[in-house]
Protein backbone atom coordinates (compact mmCIF):
# COMPACT_ATOMS: atom_id res chain seq x y z
CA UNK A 1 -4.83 -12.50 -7.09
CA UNK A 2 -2.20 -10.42 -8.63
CA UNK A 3 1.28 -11.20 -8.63
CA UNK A 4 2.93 -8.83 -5.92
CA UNK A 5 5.01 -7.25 -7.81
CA UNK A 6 1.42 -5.97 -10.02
CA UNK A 7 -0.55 -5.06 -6.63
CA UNK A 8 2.18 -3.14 -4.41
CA UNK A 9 1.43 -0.89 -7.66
CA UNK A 10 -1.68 -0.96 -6.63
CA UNK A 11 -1.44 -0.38 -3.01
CA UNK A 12 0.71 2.36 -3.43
CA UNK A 13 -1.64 4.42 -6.03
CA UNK A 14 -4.49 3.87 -3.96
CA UNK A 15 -2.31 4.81 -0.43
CA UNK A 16 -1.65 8.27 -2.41
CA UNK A 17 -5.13 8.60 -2.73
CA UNK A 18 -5.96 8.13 0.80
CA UNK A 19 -3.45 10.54 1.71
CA UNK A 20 -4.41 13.45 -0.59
CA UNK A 21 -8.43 12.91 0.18
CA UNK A 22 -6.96 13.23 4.02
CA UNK A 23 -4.54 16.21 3.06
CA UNK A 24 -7.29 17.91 1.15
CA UNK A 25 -9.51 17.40 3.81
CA UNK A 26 -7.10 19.10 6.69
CA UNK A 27 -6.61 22.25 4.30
CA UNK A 28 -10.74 22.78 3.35
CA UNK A 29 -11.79 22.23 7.44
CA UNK A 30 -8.76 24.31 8.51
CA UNK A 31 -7.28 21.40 10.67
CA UNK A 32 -5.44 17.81 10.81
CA UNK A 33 -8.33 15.03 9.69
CA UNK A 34 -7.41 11.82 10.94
CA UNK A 35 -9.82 9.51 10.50
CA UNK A 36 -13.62 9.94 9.09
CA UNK A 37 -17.02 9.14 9.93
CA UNK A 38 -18.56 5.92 9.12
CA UNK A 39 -20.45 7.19 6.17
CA UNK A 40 -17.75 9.34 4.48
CA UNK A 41 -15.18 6.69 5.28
CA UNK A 42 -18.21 3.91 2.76
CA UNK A 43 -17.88 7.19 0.49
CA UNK A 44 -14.18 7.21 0.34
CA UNK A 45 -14.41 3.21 -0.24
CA UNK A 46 -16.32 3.45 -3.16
CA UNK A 47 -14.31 6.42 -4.51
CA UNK A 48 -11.17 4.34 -4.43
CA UNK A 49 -12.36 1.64 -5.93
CA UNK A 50 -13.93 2.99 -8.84
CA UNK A 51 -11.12 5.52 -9.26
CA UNK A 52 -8.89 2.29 -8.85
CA UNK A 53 -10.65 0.52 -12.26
CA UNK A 54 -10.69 4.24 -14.33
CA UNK A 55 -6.96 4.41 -13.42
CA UNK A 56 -6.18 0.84 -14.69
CA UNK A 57 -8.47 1.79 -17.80
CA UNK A 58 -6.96 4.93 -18.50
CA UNK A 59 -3.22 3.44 -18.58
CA UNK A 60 -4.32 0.86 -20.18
CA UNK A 61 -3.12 -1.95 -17.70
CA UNK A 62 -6.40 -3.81 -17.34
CA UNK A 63 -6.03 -5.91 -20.88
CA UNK A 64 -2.79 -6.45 -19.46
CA UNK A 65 -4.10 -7.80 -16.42
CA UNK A 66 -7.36 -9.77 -18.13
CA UNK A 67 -4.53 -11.49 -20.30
CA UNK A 68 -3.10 -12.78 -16.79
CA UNK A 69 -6.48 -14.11 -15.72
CA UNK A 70 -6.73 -11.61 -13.13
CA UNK A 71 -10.52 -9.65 -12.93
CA UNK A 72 -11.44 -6.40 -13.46
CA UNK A 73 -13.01 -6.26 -9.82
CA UNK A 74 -9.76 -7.49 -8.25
CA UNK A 75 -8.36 -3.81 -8.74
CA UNK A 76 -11.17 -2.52 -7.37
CA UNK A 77 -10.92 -4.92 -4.63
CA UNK A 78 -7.02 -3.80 -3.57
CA UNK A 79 -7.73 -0.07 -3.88
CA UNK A 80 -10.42 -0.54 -1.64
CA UNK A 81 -8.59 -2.99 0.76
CA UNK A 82 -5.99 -0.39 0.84
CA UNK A 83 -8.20 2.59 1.99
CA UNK A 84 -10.33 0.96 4.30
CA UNK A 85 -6.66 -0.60 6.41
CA UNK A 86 -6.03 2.98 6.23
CA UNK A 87 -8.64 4.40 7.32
CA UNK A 88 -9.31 1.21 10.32
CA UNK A 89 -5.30 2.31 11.62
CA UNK A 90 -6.06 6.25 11.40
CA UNK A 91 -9.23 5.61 13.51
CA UNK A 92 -7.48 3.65 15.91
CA UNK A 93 -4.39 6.25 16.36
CA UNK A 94 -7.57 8.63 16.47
CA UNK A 95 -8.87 6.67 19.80
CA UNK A 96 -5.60 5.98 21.26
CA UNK A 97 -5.03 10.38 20.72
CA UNK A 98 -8.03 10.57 22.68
């Protein structure tokens, strides 16, 4: 695991995501999305976690992080984490709305 100082970095990357595929999502239907289906909430899952390891790729912060011992799948692993806690508290202000 990360040090936490290396995954609130994380968490907070992968948070913005979840709130601009939500945002984005409320402009394109017209109104406020707050949670998603089963399926497209997977979808989202596996979006964040890929986009999770080309993020660390592209700034260069996973040799950084191999050095430390920590796997490449860990980063996947917290962006996901992130978006699915998320998504499980949306749904669940989504039923208490209801």
């Amino acid at each position: 695991m990360p040090d936490r100082l290396l995954a609130v970095r994380y968490v907070r990357r992968a948070a913005g995501f979840w709130v601009a595929v939500h945002l984005f999502l409320g402009v394109v239907s017209g109104g406020v999305v707050l949670a998603l289906d089963p399926p497209a909430a997977l979808l989202l899952f596996a979006i964040a976690g890929g986009l999770g390891v080309f993020d660390a790729t592209k700034r260069h912060e996973l040799l950084f992080l191999q050095n430390l011992g920590v796997p490449r799948s860990m980063v996947a692993v917290l962006w996901i984490a992130t978006a699915a806690t998320l998504e499980l508290s949306a749904h669940l202000v989504s039923l208490a709305v209801r």
